[in-house]
N, C-alpha and C. Protein backbone atom coordinates (compact mmCIF):
# COMPACT_ATOMS: atom_id res chain seq x y z
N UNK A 1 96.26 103.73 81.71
CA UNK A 1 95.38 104.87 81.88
C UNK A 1 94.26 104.51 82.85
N UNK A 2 93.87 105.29 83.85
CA UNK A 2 92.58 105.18 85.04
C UNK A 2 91.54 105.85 84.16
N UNK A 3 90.71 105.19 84.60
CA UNK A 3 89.22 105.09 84.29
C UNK A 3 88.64 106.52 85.23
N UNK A 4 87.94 107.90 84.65
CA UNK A 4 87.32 108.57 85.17
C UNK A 4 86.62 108.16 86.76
N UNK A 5 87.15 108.69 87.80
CA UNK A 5 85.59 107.67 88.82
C UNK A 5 84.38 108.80 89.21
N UNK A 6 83.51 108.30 89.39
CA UNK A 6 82.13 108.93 89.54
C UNK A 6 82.24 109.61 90.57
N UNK A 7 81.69 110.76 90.81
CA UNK A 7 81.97 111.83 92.04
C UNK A 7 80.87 110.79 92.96
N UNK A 8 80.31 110.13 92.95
CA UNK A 8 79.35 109.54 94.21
C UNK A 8 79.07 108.40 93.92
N UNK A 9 79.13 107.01 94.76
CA UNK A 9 78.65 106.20 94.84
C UNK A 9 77.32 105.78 93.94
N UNK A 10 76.97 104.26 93.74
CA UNK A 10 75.59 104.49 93.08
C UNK A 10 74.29 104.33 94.00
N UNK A 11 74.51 103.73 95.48
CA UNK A 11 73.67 103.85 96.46
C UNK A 11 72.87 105.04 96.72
N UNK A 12 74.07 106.15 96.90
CA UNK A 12 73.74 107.83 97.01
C UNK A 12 72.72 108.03 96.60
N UNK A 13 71.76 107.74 95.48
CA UNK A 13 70.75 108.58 95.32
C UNK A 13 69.91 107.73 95.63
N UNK A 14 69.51 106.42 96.34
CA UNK A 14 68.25 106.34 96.63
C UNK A 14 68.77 106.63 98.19
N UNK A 15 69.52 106.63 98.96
CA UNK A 15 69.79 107.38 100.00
C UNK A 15 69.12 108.99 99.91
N UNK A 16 69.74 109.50 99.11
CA UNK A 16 68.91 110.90 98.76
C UNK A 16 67.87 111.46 98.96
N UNK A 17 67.06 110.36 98.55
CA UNK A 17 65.45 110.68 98.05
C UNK A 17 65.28 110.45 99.74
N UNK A 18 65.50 109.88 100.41
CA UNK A 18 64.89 110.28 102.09
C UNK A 18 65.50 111.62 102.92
N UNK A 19 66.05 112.24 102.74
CA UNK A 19 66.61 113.43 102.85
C UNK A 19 65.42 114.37 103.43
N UNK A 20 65.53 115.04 104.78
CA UNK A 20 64.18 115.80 105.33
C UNK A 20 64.41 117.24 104.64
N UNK A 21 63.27 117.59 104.63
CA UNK A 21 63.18 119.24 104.25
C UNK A 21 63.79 120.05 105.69
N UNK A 22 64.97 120.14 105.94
CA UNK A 22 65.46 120.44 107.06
C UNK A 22 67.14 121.14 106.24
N UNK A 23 67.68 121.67 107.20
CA UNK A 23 69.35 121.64 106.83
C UNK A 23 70.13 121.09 107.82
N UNK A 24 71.03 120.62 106.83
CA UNK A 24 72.13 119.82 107.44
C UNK A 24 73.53 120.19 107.16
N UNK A 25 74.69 120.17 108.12
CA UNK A 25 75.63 120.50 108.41
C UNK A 25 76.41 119.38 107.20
N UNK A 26 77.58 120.00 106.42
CA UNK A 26 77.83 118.57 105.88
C UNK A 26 78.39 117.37 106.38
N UNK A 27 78.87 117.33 107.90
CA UNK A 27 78.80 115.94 108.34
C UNK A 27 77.66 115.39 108.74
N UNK A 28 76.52 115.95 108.90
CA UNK A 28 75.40 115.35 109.00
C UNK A 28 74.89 114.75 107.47
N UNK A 29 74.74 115.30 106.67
CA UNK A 29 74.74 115.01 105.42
C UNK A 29 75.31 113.65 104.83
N UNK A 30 76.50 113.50 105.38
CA UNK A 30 77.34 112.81 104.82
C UNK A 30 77.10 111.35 106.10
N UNK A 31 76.62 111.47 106.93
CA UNK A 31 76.35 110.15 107.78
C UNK A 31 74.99 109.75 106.93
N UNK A 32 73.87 110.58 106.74
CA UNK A 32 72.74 110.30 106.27
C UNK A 32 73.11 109.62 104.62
N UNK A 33 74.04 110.29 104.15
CA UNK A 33 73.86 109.31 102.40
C UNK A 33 75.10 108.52 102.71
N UNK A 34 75.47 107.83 103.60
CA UNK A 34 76.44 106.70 103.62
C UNK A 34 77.60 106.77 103.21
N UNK A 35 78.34 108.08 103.26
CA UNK A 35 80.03 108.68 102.55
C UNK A 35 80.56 109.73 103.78
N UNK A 36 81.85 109.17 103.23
CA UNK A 36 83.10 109.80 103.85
C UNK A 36 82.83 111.83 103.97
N UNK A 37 82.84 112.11 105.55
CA UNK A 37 82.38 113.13 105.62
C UNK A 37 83.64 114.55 104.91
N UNK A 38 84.70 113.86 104.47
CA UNK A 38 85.95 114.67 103.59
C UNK A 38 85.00 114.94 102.06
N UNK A 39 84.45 113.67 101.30
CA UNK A 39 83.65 113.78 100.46
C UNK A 39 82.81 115.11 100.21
N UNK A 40 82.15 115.26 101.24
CA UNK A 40 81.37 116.52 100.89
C UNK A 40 82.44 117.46 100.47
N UNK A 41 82.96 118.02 101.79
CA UNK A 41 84.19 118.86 101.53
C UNK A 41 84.66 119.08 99.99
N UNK A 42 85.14 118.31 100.05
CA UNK A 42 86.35 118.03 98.94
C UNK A 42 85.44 117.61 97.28
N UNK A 43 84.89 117.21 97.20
CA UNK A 43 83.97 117.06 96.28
C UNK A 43 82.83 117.38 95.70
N UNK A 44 81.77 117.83 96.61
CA UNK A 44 80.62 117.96 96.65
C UNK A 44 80.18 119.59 96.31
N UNK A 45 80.66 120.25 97.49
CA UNK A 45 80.67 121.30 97.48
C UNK A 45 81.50 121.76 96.04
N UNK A 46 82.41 121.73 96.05
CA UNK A 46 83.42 122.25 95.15
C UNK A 46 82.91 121.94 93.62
N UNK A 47 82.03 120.79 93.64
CA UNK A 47 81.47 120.08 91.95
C UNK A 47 79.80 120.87 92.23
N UNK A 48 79.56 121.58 92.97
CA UNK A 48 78.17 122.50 93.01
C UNK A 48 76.90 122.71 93.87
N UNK A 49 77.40 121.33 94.99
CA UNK A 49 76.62 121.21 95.62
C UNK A 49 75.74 122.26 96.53
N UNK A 50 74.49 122.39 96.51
CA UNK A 50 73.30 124.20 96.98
C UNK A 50 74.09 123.99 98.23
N UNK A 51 74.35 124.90 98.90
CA UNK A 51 74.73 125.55 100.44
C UNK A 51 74.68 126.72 100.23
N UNK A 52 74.89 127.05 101.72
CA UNK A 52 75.09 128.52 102.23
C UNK A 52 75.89 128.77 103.13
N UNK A 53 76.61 129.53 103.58
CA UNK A 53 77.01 129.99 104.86
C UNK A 53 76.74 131.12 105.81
N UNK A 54 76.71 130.79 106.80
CA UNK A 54 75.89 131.74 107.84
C UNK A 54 77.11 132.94 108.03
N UNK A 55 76.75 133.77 109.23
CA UNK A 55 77.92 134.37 109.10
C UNK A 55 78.94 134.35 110.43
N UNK A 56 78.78 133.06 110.47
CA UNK A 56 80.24 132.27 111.35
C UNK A 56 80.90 131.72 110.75
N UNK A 57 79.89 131.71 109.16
CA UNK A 57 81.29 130.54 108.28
C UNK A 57 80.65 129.11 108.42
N UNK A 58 79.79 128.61 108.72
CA UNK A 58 78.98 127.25 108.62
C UNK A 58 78.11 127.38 107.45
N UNK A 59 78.97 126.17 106.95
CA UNK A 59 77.85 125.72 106.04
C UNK A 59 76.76 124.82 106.51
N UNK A 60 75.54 125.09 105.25
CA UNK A 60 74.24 124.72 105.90
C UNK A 60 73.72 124.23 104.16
N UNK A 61 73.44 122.79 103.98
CA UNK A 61 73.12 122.38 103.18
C UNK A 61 71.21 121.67 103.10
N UNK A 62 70.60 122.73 102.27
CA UNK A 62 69.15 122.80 102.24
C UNK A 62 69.08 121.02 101.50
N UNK A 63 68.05 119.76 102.35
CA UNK A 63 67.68 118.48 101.99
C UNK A 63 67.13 118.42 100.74
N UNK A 64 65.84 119.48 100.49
CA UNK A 64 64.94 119.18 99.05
C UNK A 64 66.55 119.36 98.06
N UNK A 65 67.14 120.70 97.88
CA UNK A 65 68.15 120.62 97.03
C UNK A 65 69.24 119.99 96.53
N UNK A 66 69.44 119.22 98.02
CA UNK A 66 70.73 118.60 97.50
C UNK A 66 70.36 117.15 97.09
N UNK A 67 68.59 116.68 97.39
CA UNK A 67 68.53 115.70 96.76
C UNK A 67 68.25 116.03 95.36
N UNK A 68 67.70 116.88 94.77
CA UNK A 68 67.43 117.44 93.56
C UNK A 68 68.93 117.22 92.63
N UNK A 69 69.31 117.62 93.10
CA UNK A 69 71.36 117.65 92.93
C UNK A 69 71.42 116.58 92.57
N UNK A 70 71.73 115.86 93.66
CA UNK A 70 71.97 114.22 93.64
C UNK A 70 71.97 113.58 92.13
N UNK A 71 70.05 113.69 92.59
CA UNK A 71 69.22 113.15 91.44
C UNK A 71 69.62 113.92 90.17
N UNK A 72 69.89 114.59 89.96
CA UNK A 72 70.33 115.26 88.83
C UNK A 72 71.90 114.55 88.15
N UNK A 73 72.94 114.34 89.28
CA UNK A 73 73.65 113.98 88.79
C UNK A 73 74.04 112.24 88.39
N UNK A 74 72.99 112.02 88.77
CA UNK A 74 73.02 110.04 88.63
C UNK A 74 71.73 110.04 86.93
N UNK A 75 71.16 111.31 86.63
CA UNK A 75 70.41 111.42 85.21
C UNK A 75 71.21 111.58 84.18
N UNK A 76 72.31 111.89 84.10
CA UNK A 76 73.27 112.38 83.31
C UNK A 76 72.93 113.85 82.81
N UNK A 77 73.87 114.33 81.99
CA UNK A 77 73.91 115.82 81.78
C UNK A 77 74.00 115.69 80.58
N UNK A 78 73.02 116.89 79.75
CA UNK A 78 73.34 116.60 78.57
C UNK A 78 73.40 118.45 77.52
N UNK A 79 74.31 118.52 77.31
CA UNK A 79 74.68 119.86 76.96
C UNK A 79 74.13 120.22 75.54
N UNK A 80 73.86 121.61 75.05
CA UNK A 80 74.12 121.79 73.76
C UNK A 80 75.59 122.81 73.55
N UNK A 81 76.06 122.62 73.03
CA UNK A 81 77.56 123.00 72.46
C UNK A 81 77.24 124.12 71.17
N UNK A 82 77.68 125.21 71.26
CA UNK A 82 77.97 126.64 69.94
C UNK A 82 78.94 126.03 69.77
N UNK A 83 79.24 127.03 68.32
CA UNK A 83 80.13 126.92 67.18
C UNK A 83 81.36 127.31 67.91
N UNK A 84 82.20 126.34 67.84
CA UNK A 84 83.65 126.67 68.75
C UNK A 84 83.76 126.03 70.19
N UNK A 85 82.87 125.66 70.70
CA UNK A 85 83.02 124.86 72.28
C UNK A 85 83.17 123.43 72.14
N UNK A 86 83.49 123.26 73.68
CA UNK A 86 83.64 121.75 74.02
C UNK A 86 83.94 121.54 75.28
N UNK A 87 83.03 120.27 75.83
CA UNK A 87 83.21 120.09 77.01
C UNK A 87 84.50 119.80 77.52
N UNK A 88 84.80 120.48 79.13
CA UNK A 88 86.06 120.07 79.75
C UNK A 88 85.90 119.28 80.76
N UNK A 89 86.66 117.97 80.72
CA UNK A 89 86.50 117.24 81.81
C UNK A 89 86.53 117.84 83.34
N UNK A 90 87.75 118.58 83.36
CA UNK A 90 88.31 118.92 84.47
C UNK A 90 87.06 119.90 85.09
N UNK A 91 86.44 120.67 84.41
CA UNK A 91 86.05 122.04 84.86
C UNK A 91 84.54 121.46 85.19
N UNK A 92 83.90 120.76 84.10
CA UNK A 92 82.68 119.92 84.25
C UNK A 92 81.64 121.02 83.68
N UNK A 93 81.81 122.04 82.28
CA UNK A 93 80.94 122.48 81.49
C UNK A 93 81.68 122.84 80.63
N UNK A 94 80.63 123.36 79.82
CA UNK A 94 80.89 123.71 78.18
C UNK A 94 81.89 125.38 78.26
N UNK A 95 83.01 125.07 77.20
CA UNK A 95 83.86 126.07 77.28
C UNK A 95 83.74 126.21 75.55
N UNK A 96 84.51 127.82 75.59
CA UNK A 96 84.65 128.09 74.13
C UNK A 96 86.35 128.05 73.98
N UNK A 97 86.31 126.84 73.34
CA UNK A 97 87.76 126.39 72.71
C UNK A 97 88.87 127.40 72.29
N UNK A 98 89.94 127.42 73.10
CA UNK A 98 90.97 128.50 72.59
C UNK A 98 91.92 127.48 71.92
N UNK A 99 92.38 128.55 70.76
CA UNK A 99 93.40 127.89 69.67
C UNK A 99 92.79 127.04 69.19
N UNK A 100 92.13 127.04 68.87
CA UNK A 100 91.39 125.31 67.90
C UNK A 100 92.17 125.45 66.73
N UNK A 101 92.60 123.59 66.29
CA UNK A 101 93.04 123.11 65.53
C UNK A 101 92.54 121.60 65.23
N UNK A 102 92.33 121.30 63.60
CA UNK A 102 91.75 120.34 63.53
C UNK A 102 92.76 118.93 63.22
N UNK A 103 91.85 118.15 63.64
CA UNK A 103 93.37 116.57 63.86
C UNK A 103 92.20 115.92 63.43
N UNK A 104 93.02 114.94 62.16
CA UNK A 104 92.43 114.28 61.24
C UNK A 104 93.06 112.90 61.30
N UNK A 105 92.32 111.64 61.75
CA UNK A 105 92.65 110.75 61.84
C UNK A 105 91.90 109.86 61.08
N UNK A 106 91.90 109.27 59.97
CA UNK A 106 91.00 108.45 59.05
C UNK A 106 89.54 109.41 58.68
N UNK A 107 88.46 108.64 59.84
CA UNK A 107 87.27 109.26 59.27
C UNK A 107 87.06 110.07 60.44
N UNK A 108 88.06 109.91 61.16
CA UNK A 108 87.74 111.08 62.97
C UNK A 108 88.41 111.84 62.84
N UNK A 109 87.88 112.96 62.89
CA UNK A 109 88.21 114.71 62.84
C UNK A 109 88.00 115.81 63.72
N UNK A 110 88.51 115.49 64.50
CA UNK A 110 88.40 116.85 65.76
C UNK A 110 88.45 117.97 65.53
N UNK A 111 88.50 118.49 66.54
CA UNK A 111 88.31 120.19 66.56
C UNK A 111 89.34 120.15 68.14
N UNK A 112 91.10 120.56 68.14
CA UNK A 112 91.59 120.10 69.45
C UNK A 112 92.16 121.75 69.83
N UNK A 113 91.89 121.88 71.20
CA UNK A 113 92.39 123.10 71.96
C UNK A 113 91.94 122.87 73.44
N UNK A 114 92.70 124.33 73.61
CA UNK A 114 92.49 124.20 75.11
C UNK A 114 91.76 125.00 76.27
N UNK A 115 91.33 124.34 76.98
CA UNK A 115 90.12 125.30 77.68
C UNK A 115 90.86 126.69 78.27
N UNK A 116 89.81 127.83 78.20
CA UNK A 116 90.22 128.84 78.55
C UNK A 116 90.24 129.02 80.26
N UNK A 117 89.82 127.99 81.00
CA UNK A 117 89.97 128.37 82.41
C UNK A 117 90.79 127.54 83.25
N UNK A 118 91.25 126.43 82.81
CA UNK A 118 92.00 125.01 83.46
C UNK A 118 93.27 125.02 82.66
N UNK A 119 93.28 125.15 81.28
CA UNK A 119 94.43 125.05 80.30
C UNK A 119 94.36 123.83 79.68
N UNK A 120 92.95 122.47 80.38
CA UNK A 120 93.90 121.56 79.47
C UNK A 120 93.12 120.96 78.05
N UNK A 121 93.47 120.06 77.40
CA UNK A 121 93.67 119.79 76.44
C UNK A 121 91.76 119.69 75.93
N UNK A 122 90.95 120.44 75.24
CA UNK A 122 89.61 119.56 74.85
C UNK A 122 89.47 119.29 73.33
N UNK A 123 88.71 118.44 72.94
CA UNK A 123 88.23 118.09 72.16
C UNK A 123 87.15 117.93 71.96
N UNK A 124 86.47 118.32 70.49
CA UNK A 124 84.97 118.28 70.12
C UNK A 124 85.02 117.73 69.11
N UNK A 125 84.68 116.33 68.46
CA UNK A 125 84.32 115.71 67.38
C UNK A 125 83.47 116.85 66.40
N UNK A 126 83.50 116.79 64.87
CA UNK A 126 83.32 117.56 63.79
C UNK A 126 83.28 116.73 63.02
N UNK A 127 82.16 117.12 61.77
CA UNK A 127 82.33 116.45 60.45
C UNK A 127 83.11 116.56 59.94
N UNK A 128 83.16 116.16 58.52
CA UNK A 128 83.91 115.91 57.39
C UNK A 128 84.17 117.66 57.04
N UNK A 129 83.23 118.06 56.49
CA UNK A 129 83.48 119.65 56.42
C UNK A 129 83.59 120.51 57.02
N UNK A 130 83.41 120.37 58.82
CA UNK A 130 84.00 121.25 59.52
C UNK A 130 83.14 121.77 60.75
N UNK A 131 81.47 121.33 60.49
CA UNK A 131 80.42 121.38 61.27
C UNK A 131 80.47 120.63 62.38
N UNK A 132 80.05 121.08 63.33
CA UNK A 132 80.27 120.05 64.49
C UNK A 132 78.55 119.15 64.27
């Protein structure tokens, strides 16, 4: 089994924090925090990164925000979860669990189904009686 990998380097965010109050194209972006200019593309953008597009279709990524971003995502995230959700890896927030069923393994007791927008498999740890 592979090990989750981190959407960014751990350099990236003190790269970040020098970032001008200016916009940048995302290959400019991506020379300034030291990564593969596909990265933005393919990762960045797509996992939330602030942009805009003009109306030629260029994106234009605002500096204060996307170091805010950055920095946000090297703090960790920390959710509160309702009665019935659970985080999805794939999607990267809190979903409300379709089909839940509970899987009882000794003293570990899930709550297992599947996200309503990706399909795949989540799980939310639960007590003994059923409370998360």
């Amino acid at each position: 089994m592979r090990a989750r990998q981190r959407l960014l380097p751990a350099d990236v965010q003190r790269r970040a924090k020098g970032l001008l109050d200016m916009l940048y194209t995302p290959d400019d972006l991506a020379d300034d925090l030291g990564i593969p200019q596909r990265m933005v593309y393919r990762r960045l953008i797509p996992a939330g990164l602030p942009h805009t597009k003009d109306s030629r279709g260029h994106i234009w990524i605002p500096g204060p925000e996307a170091s805010q971003w950055i920095d946000h995502l090297f703090k960790g995230k920390r959710f509160v979860l309702g009665d019935g959700q659970a985080y999805c890896m794939k999607c990267g927030k809190a979903v409300t669990i379709v089909n839940p069923k509970r899987w009882k393994a000794g003293k570990l007791t899930l709550l297992k189904g599947t996200c309503p927008h990706c399909g795949v498999t989540v799980n939310r740890g639960v007590k003994q009686n059923g409370q998360p």
